[in-house]
Structure formats: C-alpha cells, structure tokens
C-alpha atoms as a PDB file:
ATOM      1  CA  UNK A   1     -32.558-116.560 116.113  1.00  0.00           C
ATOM      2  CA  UNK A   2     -32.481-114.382 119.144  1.00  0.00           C
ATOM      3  CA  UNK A   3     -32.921-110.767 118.652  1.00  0.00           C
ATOM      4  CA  UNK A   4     -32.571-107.787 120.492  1.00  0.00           C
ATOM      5  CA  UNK A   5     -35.550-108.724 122.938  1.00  0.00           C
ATOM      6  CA  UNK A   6     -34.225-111.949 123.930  1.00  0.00           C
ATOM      7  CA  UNK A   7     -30.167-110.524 124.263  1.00  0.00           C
ATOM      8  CA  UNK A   8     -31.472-108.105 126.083  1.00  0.00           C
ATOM      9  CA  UNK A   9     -33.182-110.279 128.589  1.00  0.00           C
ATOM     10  CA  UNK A  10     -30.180-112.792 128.676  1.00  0.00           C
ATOM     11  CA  UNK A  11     -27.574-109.892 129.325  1.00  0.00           C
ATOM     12  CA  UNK A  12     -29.720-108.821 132.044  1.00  0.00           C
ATOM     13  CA  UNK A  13     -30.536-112.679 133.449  1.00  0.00           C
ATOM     14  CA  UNK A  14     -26.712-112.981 133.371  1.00  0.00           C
ATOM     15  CA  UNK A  15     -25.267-109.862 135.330  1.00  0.00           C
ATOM     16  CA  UNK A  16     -27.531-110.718 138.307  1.00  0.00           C
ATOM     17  CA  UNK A  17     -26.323-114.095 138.093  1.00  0.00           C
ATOM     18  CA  UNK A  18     -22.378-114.232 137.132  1.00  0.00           C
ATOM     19  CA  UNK A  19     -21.019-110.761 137.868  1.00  0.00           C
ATOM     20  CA  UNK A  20     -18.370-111.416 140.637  1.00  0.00           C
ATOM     21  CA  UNK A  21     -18.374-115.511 139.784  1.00  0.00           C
ATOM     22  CA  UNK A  22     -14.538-116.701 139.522  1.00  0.00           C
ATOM     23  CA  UNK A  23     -14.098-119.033 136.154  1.00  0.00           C
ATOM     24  CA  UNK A  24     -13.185-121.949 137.236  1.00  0.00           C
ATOM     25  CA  UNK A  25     -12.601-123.516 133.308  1.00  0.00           C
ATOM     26  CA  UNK A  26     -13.577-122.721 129.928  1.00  0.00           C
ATOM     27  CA  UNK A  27     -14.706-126.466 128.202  1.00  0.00           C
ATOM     28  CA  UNK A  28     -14.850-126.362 124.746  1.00  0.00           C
ATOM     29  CA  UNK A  29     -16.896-129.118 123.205  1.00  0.00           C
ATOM     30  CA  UNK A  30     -16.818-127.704 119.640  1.00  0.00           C
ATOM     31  CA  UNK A  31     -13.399-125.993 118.761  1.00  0.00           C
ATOM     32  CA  UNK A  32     -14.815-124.861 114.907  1.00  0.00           C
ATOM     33  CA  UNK A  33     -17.774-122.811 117.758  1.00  0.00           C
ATOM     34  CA  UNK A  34     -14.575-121.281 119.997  1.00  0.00           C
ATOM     35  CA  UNK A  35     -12.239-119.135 118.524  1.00  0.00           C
ATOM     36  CA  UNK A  36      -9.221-118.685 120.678  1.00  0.00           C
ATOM     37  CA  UNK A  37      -6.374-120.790 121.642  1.00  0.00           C
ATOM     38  CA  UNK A  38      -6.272-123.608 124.689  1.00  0.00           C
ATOM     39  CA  UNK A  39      -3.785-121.568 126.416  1.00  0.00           C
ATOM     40  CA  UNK A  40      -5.988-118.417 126.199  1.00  0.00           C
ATOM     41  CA  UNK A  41      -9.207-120.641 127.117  1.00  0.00           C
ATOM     42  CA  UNK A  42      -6.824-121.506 130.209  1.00  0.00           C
ATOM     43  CA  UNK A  43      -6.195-117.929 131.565  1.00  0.00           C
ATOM     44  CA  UNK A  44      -9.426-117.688 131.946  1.00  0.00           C
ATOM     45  CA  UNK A  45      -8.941-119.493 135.192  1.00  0.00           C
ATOM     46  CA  UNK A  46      -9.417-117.496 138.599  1.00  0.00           C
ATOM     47  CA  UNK A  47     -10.673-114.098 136.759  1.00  0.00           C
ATOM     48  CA  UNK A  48     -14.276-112.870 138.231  1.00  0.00           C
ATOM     49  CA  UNK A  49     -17.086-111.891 135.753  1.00  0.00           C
ATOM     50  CA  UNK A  50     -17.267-107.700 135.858  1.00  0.00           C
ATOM     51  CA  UNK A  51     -20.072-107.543 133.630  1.00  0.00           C
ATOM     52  CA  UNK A  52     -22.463-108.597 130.705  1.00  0.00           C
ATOM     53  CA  UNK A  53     -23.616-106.481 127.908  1.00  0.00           C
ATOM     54  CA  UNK A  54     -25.433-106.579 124.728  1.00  0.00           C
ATOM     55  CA  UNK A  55     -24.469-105.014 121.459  1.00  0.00           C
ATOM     56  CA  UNK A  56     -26.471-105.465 118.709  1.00  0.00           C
ATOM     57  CA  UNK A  57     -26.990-109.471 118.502  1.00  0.00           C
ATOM     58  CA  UNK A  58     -23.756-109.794 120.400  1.00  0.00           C
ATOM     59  CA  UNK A  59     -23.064-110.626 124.341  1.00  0.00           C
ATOM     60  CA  UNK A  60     -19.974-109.454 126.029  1.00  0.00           C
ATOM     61  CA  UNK A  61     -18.562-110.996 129.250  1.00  0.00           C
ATOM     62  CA  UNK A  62     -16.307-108.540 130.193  1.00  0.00           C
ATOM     63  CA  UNK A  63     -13.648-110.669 132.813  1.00  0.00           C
ATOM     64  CA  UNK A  64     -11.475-108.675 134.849  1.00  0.00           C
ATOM     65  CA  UNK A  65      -8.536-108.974 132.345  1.00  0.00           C
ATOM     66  CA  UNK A  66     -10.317-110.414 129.310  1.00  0.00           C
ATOM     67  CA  UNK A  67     -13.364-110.676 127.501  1.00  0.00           C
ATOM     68  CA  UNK A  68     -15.666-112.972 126.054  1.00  0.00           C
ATOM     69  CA  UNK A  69     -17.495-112.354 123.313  1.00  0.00           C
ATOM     70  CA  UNK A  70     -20.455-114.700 121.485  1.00  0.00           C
ATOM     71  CA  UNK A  71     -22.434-114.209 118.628  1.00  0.00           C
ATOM     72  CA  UNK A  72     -24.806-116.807 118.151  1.00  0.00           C
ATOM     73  CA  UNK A  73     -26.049-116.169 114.945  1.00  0.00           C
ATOM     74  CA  UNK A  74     -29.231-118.578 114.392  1.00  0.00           C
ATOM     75  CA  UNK A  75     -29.194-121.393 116.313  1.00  0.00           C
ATOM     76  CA  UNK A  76     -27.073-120.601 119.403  1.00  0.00           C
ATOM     77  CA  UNK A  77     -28.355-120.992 122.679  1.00  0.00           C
ATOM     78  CA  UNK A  78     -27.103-120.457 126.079  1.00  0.00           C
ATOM     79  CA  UNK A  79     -28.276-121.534 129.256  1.00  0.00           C
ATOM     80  CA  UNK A  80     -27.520-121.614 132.946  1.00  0.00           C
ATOM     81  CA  UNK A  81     -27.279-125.253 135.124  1.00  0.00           C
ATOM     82  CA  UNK A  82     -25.722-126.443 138.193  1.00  0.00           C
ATOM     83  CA  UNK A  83     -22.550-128.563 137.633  1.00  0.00           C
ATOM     84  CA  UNK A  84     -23.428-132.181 137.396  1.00  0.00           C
ATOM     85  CA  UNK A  85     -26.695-131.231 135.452  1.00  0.00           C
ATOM     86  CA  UNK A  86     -27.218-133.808 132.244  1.00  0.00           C
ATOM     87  CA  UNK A  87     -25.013-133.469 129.378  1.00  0.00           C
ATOM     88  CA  UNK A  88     -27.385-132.242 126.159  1.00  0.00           C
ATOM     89  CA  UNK A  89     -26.579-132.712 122.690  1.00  0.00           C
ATOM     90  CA  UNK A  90     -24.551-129.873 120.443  1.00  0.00           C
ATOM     91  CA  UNK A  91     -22.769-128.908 123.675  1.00  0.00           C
ATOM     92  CA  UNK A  92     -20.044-126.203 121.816  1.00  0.00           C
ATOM     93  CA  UNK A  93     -18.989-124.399 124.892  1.00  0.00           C
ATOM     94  CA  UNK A  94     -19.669-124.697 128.755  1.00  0.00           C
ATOM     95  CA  UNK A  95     -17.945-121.588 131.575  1.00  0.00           C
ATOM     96  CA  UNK A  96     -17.591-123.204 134.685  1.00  0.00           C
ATOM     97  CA  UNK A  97     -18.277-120.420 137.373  1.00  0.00           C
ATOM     98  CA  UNK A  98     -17.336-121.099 141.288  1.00  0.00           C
ATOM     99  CA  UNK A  99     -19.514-119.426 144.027  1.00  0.00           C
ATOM    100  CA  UNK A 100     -19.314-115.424 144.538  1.00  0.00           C
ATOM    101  CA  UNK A 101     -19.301-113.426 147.120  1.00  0.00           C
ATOM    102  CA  UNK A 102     -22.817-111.687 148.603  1.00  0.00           C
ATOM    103  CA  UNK A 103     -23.762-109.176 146.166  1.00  0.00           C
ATOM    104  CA  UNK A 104     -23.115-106.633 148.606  1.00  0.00           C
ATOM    105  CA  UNK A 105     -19.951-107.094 148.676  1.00  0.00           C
ATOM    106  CA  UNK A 106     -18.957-107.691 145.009  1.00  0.00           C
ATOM    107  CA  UNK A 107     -15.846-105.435 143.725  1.00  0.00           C
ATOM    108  CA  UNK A 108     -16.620-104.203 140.222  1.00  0.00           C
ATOM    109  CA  UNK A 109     -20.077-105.414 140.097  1.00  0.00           C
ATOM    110  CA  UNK A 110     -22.633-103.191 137.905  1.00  0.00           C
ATOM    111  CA  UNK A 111     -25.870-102.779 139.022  1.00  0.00           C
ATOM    112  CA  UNK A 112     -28.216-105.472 138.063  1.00  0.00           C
ATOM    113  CA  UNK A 113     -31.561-104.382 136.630  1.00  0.00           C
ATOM    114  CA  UNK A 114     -34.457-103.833 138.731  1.00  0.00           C
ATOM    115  CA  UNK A 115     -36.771-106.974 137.374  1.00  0.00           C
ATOM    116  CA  UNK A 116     -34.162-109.420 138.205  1.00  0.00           C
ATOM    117  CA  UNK A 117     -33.579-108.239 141.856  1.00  0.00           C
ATOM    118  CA  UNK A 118     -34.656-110.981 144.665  1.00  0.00           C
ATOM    119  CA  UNK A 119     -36.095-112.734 141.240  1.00  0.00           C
ATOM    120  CA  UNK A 120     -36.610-116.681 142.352  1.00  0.00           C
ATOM    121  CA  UNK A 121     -34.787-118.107 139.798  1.00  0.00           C
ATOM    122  CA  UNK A 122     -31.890-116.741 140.942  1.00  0.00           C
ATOM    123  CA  UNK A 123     -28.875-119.131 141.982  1.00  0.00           C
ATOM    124  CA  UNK A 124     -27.510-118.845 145.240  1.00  0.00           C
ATOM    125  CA  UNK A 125     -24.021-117.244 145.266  1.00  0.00           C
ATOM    126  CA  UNK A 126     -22.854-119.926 147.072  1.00  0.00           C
ATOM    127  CA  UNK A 127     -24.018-122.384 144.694  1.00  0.00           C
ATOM    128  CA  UNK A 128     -20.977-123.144 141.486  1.00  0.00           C
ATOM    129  CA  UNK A 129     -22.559-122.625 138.225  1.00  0.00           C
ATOM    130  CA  UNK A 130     -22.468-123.439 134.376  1.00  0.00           C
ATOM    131  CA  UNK A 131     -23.188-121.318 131.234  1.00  0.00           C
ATOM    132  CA  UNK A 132     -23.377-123.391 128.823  1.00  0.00           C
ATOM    133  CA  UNK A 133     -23.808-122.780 124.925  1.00  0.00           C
ATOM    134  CA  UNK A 134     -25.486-124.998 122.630  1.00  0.00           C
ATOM    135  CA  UNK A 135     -25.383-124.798 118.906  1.00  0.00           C
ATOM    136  CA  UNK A 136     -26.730-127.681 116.676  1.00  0.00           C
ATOM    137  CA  UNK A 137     -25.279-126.398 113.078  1.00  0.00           C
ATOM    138  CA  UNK A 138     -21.783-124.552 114.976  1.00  0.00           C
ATOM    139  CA  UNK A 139     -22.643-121.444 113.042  1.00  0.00           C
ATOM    140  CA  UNK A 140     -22.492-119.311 116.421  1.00  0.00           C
ATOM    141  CA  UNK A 141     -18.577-118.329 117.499  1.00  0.00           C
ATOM    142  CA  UNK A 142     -17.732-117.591 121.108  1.00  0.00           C
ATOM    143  CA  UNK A 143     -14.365-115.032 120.830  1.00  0.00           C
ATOM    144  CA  UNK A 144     -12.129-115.349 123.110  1.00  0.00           C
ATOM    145  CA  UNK A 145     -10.126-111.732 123.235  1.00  0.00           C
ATOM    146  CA  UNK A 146      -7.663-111.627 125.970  1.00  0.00           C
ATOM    147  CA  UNK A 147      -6.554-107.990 126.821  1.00  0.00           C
ATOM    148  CA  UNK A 148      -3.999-106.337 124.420  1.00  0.00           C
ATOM    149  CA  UNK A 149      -4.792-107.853 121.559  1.00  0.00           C
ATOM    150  CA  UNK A 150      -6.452-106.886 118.429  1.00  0.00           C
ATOM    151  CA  UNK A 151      -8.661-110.318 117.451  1.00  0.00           C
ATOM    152  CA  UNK A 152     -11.379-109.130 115.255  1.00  0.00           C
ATOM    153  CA  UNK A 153     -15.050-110.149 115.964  1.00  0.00           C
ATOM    154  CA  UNK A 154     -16.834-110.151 112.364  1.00  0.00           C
ATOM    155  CA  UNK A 155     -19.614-107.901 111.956  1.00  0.00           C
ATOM    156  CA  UNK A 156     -18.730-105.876 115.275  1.00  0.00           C
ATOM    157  CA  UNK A 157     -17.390-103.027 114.099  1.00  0.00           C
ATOM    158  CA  UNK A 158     -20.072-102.723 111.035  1.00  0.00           C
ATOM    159  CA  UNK A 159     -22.972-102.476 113.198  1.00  0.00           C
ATOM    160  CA  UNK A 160     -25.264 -99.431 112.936  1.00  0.00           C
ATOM    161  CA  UNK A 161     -26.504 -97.835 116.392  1.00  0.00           C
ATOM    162  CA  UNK A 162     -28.606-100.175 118.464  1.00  0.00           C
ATOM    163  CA  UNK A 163     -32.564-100.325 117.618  1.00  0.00           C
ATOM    164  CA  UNK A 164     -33.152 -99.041 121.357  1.00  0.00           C
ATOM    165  CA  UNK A 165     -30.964 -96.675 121.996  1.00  0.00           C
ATOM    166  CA  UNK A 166     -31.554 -93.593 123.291  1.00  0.00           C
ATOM    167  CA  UNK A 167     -29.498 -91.706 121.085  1.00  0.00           C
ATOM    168  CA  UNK A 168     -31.326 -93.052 118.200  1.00  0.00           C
ATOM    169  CA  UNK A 169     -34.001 -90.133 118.082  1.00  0.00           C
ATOM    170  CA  UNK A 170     -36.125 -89.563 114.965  1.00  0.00           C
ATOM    171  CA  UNK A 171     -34.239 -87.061 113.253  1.00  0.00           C
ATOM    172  CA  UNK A 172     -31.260 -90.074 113.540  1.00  0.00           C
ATOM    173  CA  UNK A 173     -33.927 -92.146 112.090  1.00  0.00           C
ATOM    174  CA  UNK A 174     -34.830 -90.004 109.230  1.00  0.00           C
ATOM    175  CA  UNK A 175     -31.130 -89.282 108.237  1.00  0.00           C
ATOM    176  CA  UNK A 176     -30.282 -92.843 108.635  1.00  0.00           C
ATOM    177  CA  UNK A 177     -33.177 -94.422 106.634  1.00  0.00           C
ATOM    178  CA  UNK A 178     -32.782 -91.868 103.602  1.00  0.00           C
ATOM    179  CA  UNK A 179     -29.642 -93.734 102.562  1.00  0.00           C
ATOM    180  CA  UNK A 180     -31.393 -97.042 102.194  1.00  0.00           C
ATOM    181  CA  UNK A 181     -33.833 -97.880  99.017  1.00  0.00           C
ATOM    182  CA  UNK A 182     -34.289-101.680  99.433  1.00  0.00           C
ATOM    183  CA  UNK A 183     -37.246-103.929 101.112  1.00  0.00           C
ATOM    184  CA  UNK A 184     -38.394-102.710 104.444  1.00  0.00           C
ATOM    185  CA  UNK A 185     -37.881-106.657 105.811  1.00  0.00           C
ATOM    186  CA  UNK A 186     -33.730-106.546 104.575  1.00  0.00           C
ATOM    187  CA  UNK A 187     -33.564-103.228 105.745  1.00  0.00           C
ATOM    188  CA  UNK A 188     -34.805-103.506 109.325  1.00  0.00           C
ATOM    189  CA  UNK A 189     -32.308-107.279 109.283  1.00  0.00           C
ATOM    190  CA  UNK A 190     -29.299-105.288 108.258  1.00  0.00           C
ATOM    191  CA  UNK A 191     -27.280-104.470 111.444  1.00  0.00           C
ATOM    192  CA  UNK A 192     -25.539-101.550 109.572  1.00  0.00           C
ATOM    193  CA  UNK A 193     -28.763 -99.500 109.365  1.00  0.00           C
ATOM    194  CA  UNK A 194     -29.586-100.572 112.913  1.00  0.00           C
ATOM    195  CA  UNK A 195     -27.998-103.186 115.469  1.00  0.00           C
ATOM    196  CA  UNK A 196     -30.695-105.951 117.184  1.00  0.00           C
ATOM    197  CA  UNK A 197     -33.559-106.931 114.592  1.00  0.00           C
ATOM    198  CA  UNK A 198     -33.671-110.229 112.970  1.00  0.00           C
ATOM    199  CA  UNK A 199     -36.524-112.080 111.291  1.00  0.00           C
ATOM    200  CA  UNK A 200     -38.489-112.540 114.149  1.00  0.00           C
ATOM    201  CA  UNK A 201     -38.881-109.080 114.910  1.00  0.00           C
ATOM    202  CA  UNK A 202     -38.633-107.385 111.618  1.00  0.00           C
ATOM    203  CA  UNK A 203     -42.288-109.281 110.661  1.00  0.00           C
ATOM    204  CA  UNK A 204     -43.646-107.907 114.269  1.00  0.00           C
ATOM    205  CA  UNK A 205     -42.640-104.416 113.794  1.00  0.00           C
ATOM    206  CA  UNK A 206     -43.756-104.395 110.060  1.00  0.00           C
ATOM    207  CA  UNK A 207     -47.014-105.113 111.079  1.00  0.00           C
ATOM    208  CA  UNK A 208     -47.621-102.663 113.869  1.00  0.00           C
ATOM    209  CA  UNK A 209     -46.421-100.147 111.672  1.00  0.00           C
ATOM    210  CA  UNK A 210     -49.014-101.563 108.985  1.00  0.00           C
ATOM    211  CA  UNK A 211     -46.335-101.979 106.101  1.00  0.00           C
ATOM    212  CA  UNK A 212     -45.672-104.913 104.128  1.00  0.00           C
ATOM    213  CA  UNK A 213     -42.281-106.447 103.962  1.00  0.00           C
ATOM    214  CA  UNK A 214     -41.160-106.380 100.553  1.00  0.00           C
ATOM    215  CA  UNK A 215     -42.258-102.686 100.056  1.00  0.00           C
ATOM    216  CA  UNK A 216     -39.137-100.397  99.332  1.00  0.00           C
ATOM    217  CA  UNK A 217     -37.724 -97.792 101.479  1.00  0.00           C
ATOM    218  CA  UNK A 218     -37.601 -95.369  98.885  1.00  0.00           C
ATOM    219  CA  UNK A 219     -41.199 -95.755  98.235  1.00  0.00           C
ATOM    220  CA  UNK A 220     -42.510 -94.587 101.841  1.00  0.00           C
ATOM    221  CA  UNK A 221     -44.169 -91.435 102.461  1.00  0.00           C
ATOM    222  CA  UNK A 222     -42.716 -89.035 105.524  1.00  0.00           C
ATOM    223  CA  UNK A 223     -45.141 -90.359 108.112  1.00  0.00           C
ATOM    224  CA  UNK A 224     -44.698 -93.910 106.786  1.00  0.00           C
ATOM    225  CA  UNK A 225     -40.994 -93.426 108.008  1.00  0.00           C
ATOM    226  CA  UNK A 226     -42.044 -92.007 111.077  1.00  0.00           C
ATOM    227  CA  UNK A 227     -44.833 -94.764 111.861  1.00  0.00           C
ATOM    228  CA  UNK A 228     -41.656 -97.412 111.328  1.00  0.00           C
ATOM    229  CA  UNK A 229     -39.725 -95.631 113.747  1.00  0.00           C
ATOM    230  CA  UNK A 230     -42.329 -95.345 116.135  1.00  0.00           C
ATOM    231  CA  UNK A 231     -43.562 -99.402 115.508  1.00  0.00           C
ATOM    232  CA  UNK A 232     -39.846-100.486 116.055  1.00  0.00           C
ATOM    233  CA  UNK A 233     -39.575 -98.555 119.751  1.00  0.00           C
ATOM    234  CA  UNK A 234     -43.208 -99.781 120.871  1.00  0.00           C
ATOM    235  CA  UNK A 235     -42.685-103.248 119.611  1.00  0.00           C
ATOM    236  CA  UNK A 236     -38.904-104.032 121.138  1.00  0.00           C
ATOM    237  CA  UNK A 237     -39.452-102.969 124.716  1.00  0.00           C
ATOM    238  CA  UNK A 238     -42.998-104.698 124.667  1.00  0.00           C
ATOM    239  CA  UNK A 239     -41.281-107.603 123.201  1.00  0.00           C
ATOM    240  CA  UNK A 240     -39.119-107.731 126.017  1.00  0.00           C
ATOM    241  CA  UNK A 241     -41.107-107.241 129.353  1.00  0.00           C
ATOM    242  CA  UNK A 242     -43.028-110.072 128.203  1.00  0.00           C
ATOM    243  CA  UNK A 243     -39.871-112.195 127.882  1.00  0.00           C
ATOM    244  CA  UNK A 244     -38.738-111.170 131.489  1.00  0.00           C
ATOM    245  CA  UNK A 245     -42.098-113.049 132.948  1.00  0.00           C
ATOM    246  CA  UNK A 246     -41.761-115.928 130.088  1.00  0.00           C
ATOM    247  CA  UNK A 247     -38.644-116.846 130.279  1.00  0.00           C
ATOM    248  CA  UNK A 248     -36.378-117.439 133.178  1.00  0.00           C
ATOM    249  CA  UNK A 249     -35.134-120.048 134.587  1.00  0.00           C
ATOM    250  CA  UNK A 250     -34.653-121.807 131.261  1.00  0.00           C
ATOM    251  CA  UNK A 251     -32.993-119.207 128.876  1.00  0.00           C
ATOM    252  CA  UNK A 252     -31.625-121.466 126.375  1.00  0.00           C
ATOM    253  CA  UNK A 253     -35.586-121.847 125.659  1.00  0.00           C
ATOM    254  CA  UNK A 254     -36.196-119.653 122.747  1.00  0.00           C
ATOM    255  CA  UNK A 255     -40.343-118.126 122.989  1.00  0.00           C
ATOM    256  CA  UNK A 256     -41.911-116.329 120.600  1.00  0.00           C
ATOM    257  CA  UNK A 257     -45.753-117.909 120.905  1.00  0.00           C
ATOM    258  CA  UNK A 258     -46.628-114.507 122.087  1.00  0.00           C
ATOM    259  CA  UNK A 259     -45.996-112.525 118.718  1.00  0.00           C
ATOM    260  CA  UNK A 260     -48.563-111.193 116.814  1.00  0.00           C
ATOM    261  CA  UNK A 261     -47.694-112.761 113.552  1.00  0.00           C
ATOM    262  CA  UNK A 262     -44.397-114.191 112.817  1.00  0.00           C
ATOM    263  CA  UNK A 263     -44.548-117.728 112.079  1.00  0.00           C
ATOM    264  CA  UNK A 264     -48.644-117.822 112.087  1.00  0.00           C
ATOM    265  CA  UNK A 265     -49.048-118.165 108.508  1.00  0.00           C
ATOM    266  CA  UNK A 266     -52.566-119.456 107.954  1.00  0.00           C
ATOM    267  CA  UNK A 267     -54.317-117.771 111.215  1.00  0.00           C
ATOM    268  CA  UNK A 268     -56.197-114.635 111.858  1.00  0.00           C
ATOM    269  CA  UNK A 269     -54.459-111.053 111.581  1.00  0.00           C
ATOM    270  CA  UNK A 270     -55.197-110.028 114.864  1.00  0.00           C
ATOM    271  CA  UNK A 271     -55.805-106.613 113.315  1.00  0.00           C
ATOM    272  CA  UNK A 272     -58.009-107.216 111.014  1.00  0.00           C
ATOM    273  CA  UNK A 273     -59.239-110.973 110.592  1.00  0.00           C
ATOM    274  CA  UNK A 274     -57.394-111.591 107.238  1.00  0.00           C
ATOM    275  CA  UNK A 275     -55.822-114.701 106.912  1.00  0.00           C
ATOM    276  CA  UNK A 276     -52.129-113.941 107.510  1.00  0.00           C
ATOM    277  CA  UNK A 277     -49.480-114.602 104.781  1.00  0.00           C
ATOM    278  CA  UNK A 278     -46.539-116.896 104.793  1.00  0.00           C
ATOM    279  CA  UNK A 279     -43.515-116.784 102.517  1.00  0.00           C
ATOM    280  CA  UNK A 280     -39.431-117.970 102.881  1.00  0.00           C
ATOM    281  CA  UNK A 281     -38.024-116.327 100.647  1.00  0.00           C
ATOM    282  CA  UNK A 282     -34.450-117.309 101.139  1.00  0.00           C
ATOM    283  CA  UNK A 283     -35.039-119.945 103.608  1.00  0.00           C
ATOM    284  CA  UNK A 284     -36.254-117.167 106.313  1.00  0.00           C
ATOM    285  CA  UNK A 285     -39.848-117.686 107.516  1.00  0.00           C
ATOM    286  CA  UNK A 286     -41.922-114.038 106.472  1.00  0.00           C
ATOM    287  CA  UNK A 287     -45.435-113.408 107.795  1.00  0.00           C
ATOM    288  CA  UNK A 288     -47.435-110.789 107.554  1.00  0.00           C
ATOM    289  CA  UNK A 289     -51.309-109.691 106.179  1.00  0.00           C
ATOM    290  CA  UNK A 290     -52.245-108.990 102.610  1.00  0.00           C
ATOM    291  CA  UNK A 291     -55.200-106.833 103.656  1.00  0.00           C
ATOM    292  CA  UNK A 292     -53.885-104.236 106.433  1.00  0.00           C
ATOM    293  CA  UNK A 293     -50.259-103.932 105.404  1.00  0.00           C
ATOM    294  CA  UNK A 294     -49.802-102.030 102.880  1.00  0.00           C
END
C-alpha cells in the first residue's frame, strides 16, 4: 500500500520529470479505475503538467486547466516508461506526455526538490514519456476533475492534517490524539486523525516508539503520547531518504525490505532479540515484539 514515504518520493520523482510535459492522451485501460468521462479524458489533450503534490495518500497533477487526481488505495502502482515500452498486465490508466521544454525555460514550473536535481534517472526533456498506472484488483480511482466543477474525491475532504507537516506541532498532537480512545495501530491508519500512515508504517512507528499495536489511546501515559509523536516524525522522513536512493528509476516497484519489522514475523527484534510477532487481524499483515513493546 504506499504510504506517505513512498507518495512523497513519487510526487517528488514526478515534478522533476513531467512539470511542463504537454498530454498528448489520457488511455484508459480500466474505465471501473478512471472516473471521468471520454470527452473530459480528451481535453486533456495539449495542457502542460504545472505540478505534482501529495496529500495524505493522494497525488495531484495539477494541468494548466484541470487536474488529476489518484488514489491508489492498496494495490495501485504507477510508473514511468518510454512509449513503445512492453505492455504489463492490470494496465488501468496510461498519460501520454510529449517532450518539454529545458527546465530553464518552463512557464509555471515549481521548483523540483533538491535530491532529484541532475539525478540519472532522469528522462531527457526531449524524450516523450508514459505514466502509467497499474492496479491488479481496480480498487485505486484516478479522478478526473476538469476546472469548474464540483466532482467529489472520497475521503479528500475527511482527511486530518498530514503526518509531516509542519504545522502539526505537539501541542496539535496532544489536542488531536485526546479525542481518540481506540488501538494505537487503527488510530495511526485513520486519515482523519492524521493524513499518510497505512499498515506499513503504523507497525514501524509503533515500534520505535516501543508501544504495541492493539494498546488503546486512552490508556497512554503523557510521555507515551509524546514518544508517539516523536516516533512518527523520526520514522517518516527516515523512511523516505532511504526510498530516494532505493527506488528510482522503477517507481511502480514497491520496497519496504529495509523496515525494521513490518512483515518480519518470525525474525529477530532488532531491538531486543525477541522473536517478532505476526498477526492479520482483518486481512492486514501486523508485526511487532511481545517483549519491548509494551
């Protein structure tokens, strides 16, 4: 499922590369995956990429009259190839991009984040270009929202402040997490307390903080709230530098071998040398250790 960390990379990945790209067509392989209409897929045509943001578990290609919009839930996956490349299976959605003009002299183009300037993998602007999104069980939705109207994007407009933003201080925190008495695991998942964390990273920043999962809210002592706070902003930006260096050129490739504990039931705590725990509760993979969180 990507997360925060991996968004964040992507968003990055794709503002160096598509910001001032012309579409050149919007394909749509899986029309239950793309909500919008053919016509509005087809004034797509001839507008240049502006931008592309994260929010929450959400990308936004902001177009120069439209947007795009794609949430892709748990098995979405997008990924950048040159036109031509080989067809792959589960193929919902591929943006056909023509060549740009030298980033110098883009109109409207952000800034692109220091890591991915001069980067190799980058494309040459003269080079066409495809994002394409992949999704095996069509549970991800790419929203087409052309400008003026008022298409909703579920789950948008519930979502809590970001997990790294700046804004969210401690005393945010504190407030925030005082309205919330369930298990720490649903809690850090639920993008209306904060916007980013999934399963992946909810087991990662549950054990830095040294708390188990299914331990309630309401339960924690002041500095236990305080050591969550201060697991979840050590673990996400560590979470992503590592993905900068792991995982271009191939960002459909989802990585997580380099987490402490989530999905290595059955191994060493790192920590402490416990065997770790491994429950699915649900059908959602939970790991963690029995002996240091508590």
């Amino acid at each position: 499922m990507p997360e925060l960390p991996d968004l964040s990379v992507l968003a990055d990945a794709f503002e160096a590369t598509l910001v001032g790209r012309p579409v050149m067509t919007l394909d749509v392989g899986e029309p239950l995956v793309v909500r919008g209409t053919p016509a509005e897929a087809g004034a797509l045509a001839g507008q240049r990429v502006v931008s592309v943001t994260r929010r929450g578990k959400f990308l936004t290609f902001q177009l120069a009259r439209d947007r795009i919009v794609i949430n892709a839930m748990l098995t979405g996956r997008l990924g950048l190839d040159a036109p031509g490349a080989r067809a792959l299976r589960d193929m919902a959605a591929v943006l056909r991009l023509g060549p740009r003009e030298a980033p110098g002299r883009r109109r409207g183009a952000s800034a692109a984040a220091a890591w991915t300037v001069d980067a190799p993998w980058l494309p040459a602007d003269g080079a066409p270009l495809e994002l394409r999104y992949r999704d095996p069980t069509r549970m991800g939705k790419v929203y087409l929202l052309p400008a003026g109207t008022a298409r909703a994007v579920p789950g948008w407009d519930e979502q809590g402040p970001d997990a790294d933003d700046p804004a969210l201080d401690l005393a945010t925190w504190r407030a925030r997490i005082r309205r919330h008495s369930g298990e720490l695991k649903n809690l850090l998942k639920n993008q209306a307390f904060v916007a980013g964390i999934g399963n992946g990273y909810s087991d990662e920043i549950l054990w830095a903080a040294r708390l188990a999962p299914f331990r309630r809210r309401s339960a924690l002592a002041a500095e236990e709230v305080d050591g969550l706070y201060a697991a979840m902003r050590e673990v996400l930006p560590w979470a992503v530098a590592e993905l900068r260096v792991r995982v271009p050129p191939r960002f459909e490739v989802e990585i997580r071998d380099f987490l402490h504990v989530h999905r290595k039931g059955g191994q060493a705590c790192p920590r402490c040398g416990t065997t770790l725990s491994e429950v699915a509760p649900g059908g959602f993979v939970t790991t963690f250790c029995r002996s240091c969180q508590r």
